[in-house]
C-alpha atoms as a PDB file:
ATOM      1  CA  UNK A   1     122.521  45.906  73.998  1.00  0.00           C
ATOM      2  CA  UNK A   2     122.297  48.409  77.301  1.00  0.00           C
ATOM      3  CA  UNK A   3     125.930  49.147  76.506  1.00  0.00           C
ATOM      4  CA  UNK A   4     124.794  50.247  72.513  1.00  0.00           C
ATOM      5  CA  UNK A   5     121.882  52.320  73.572  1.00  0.00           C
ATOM      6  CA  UNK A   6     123.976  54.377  76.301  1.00  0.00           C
ATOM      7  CA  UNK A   7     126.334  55.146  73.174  1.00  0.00           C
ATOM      8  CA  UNK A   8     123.685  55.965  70.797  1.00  0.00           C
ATOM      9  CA  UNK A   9     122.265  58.739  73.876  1.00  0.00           C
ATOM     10  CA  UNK A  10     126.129  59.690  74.585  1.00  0.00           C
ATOM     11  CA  UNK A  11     126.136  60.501  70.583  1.00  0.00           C
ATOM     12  CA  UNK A  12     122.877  62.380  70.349  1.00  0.00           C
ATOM     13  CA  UNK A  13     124.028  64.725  73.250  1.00  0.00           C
ATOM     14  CA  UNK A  14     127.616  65.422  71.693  1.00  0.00           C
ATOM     15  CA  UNK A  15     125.633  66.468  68.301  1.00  0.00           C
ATOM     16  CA  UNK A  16     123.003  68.191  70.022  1.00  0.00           C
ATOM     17  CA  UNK A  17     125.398  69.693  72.112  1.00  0.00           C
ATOM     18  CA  UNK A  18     127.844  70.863  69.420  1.00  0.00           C
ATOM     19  CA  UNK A  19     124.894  72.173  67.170  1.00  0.00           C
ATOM     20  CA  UNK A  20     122.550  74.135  69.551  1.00  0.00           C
ATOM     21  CA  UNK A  21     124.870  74.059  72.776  1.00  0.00           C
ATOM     22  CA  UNK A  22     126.470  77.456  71.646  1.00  0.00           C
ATOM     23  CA  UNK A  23     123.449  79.023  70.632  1.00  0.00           C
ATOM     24  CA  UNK A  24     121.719  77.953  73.592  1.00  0.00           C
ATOM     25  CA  UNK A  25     124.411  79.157  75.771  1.00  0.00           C
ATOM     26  CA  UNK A  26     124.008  82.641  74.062  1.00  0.00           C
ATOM     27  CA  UNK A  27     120.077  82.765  74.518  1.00  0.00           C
ATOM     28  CA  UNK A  28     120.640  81.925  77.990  1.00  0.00           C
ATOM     29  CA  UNK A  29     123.315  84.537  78.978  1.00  0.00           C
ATOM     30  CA  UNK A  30     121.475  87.185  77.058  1.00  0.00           C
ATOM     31  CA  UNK A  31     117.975  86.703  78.768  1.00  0.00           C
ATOM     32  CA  UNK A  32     120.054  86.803  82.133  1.00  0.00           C
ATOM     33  CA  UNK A  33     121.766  89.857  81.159  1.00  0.00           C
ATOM     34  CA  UNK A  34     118.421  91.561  80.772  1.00  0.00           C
ATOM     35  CA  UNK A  35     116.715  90.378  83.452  1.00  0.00           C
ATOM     36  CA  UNK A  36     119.201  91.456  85.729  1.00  0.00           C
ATOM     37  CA  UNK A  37     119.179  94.804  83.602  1.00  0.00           C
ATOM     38  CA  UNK A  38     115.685  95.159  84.397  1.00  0.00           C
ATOM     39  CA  UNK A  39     115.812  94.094  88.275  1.00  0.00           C
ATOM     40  CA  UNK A  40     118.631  96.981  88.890  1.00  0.00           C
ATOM     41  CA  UNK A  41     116.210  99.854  87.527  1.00  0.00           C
ATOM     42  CA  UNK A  42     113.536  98.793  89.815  1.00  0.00           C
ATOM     43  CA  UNK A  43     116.047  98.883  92.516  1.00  0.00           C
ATOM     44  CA  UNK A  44     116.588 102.586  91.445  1.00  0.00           C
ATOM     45  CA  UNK A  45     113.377 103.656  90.986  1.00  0.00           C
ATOM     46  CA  UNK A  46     111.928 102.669  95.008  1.00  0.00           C
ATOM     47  CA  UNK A  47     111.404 105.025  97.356  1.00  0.00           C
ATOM     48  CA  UNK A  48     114.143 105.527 100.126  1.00  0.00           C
ATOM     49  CA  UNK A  49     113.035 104.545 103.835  1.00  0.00           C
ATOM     50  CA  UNK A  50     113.681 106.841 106.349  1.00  0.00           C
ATOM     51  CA  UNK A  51     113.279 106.436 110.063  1.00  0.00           C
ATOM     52  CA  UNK A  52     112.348 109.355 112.427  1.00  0.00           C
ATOM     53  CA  UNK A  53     111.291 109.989 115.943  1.00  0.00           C
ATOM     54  CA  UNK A  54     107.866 109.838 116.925  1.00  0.00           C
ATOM     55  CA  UNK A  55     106.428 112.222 118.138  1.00  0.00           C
ATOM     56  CA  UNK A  56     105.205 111.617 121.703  1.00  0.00           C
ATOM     57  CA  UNK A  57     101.483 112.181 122.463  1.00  0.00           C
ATOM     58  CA  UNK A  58     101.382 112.587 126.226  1.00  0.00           C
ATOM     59  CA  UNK A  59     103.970 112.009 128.946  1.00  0.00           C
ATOM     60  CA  UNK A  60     104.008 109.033 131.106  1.00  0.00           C
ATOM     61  CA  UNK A  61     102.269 109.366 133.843  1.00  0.00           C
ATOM     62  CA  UNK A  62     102.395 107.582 137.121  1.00  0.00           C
ATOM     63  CA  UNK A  63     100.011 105.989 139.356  1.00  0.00           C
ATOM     64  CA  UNK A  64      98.647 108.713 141.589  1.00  0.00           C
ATOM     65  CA  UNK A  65      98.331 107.390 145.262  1.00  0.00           C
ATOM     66  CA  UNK A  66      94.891 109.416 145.971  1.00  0.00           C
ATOM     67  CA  UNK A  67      92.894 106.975 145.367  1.00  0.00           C
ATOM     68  CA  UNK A  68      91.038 104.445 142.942  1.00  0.00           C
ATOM     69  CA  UNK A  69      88.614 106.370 141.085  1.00  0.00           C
ATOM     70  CA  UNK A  70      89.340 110.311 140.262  1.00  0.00           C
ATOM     71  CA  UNK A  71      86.746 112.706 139.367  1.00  0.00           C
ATOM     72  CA  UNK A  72      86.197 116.558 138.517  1.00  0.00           C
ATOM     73  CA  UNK A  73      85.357 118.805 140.978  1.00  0.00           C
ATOM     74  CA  UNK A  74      83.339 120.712 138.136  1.00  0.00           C
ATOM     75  CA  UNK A  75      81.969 117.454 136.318  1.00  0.00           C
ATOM     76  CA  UNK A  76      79.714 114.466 136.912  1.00  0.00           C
ATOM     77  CA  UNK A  77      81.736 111.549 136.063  1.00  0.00           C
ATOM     78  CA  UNK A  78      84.210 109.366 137.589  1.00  0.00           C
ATOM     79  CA  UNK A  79      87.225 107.474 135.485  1.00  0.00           C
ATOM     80  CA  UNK A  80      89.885 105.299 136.247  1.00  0.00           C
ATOM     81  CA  UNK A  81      93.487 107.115 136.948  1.00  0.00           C
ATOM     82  CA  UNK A  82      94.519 105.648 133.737  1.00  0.00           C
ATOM     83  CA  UNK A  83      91.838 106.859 131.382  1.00  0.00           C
ATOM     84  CA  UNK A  84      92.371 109.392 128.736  1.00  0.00           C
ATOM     85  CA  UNK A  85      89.617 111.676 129.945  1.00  0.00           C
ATOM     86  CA  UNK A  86      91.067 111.680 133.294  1.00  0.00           C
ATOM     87  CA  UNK A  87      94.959 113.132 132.255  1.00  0.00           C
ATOM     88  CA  UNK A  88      92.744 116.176 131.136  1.00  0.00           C
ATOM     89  CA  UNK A  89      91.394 117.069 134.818  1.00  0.00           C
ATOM     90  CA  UNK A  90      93.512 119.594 136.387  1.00  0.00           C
ATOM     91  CA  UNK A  91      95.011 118.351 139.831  1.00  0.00           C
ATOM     92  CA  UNK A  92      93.354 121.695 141.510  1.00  0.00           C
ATOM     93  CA  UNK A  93      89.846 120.255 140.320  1.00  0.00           C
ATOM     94  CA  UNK A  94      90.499 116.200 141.398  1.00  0.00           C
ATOM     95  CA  UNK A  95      88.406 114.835 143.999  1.00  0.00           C
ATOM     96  CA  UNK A  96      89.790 111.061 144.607  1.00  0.00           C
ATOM     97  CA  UNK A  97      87.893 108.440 146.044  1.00  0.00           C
ATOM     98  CA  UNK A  98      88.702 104.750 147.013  1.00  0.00           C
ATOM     99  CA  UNK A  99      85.733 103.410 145.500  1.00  0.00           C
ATOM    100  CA  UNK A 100      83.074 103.382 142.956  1.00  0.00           C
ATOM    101  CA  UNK A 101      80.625 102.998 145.929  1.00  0.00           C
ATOM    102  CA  UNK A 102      82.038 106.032 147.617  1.00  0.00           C
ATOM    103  CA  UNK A 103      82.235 108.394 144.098  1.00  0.00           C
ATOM    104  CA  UNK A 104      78.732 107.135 143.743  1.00  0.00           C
ATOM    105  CA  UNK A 105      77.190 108.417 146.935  1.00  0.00           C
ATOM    106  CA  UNK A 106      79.005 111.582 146.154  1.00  0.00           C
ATOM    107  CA  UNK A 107      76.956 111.950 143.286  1.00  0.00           C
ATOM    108  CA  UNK A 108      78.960 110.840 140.594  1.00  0.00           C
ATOM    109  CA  UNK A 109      78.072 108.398 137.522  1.00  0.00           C
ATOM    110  CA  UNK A 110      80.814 106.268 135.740  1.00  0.00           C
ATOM    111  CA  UNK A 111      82.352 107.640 132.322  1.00  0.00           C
ATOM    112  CA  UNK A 112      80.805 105.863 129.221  1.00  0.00           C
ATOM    113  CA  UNK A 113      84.472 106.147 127.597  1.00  0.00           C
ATOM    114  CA  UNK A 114      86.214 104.543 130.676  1.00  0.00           C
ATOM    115  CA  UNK A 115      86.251 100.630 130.324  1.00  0.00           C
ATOM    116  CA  UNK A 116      85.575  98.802 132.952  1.00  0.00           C
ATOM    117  CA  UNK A 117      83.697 101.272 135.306  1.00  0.00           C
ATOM    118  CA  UNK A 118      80.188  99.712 136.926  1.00  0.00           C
ATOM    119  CA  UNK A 119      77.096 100.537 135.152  1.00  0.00           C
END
């Protein structure tokens, strides 16, 4: 009985098979063909990448060895060495100090836009 219905599936896939196989095949192969059609004009159509230098905003700088805290001659603020405001104080107008106590008592209030500075 098992041995019966295995034959009767083996003969429904040989007709089914030799009837639509073909045409299946076909369909198959075609909607490939176009897909792939399709994929290699979007290929076309992106934008190139292209990779350039940087431009650098400032150069490095290195710890200066004045002191802790670095303030203008001409201003009323103290920063960190490594604070933005303080690469724009000319080394003729720096007045270092080795602490906030001492820039302080000099007369000096920590920069708002230099983290970490006492209040």
């Amino acid at each position: 009985m098992l041995r019966d219905f295995t034959n009767k599936i083996k003969n429904w896939a040989d007709v089914a098979i030799g009837e639509w196989g073909l045409l299946l095949i076909v369909l198959l192969v075609a909607l490939g063909s176009f897909g792939l059609g399709r994929l290699s004009v979007l290929e076309s159509v992106r934008a190139t990448v292209s990779i350039t230098n940087a431009p650098t905003v400032a150069e490095p700088r290195g710890m200066s060895i004045g002191g802790l805290i670095v303030a203008s001659r001409t201003g009323s603020a103290y920063y960190f060495p490594w604070c933005a405001s303080a690469a724009k104080i000319a080394p003729q107008n720096q007045v270092w100090f080795t602490s906030e106590a001492n820039a302080r008592s000099a007369g000096y209030s920590p920069a708002k836009n230099c983290k970490g500075l006492g209040k």
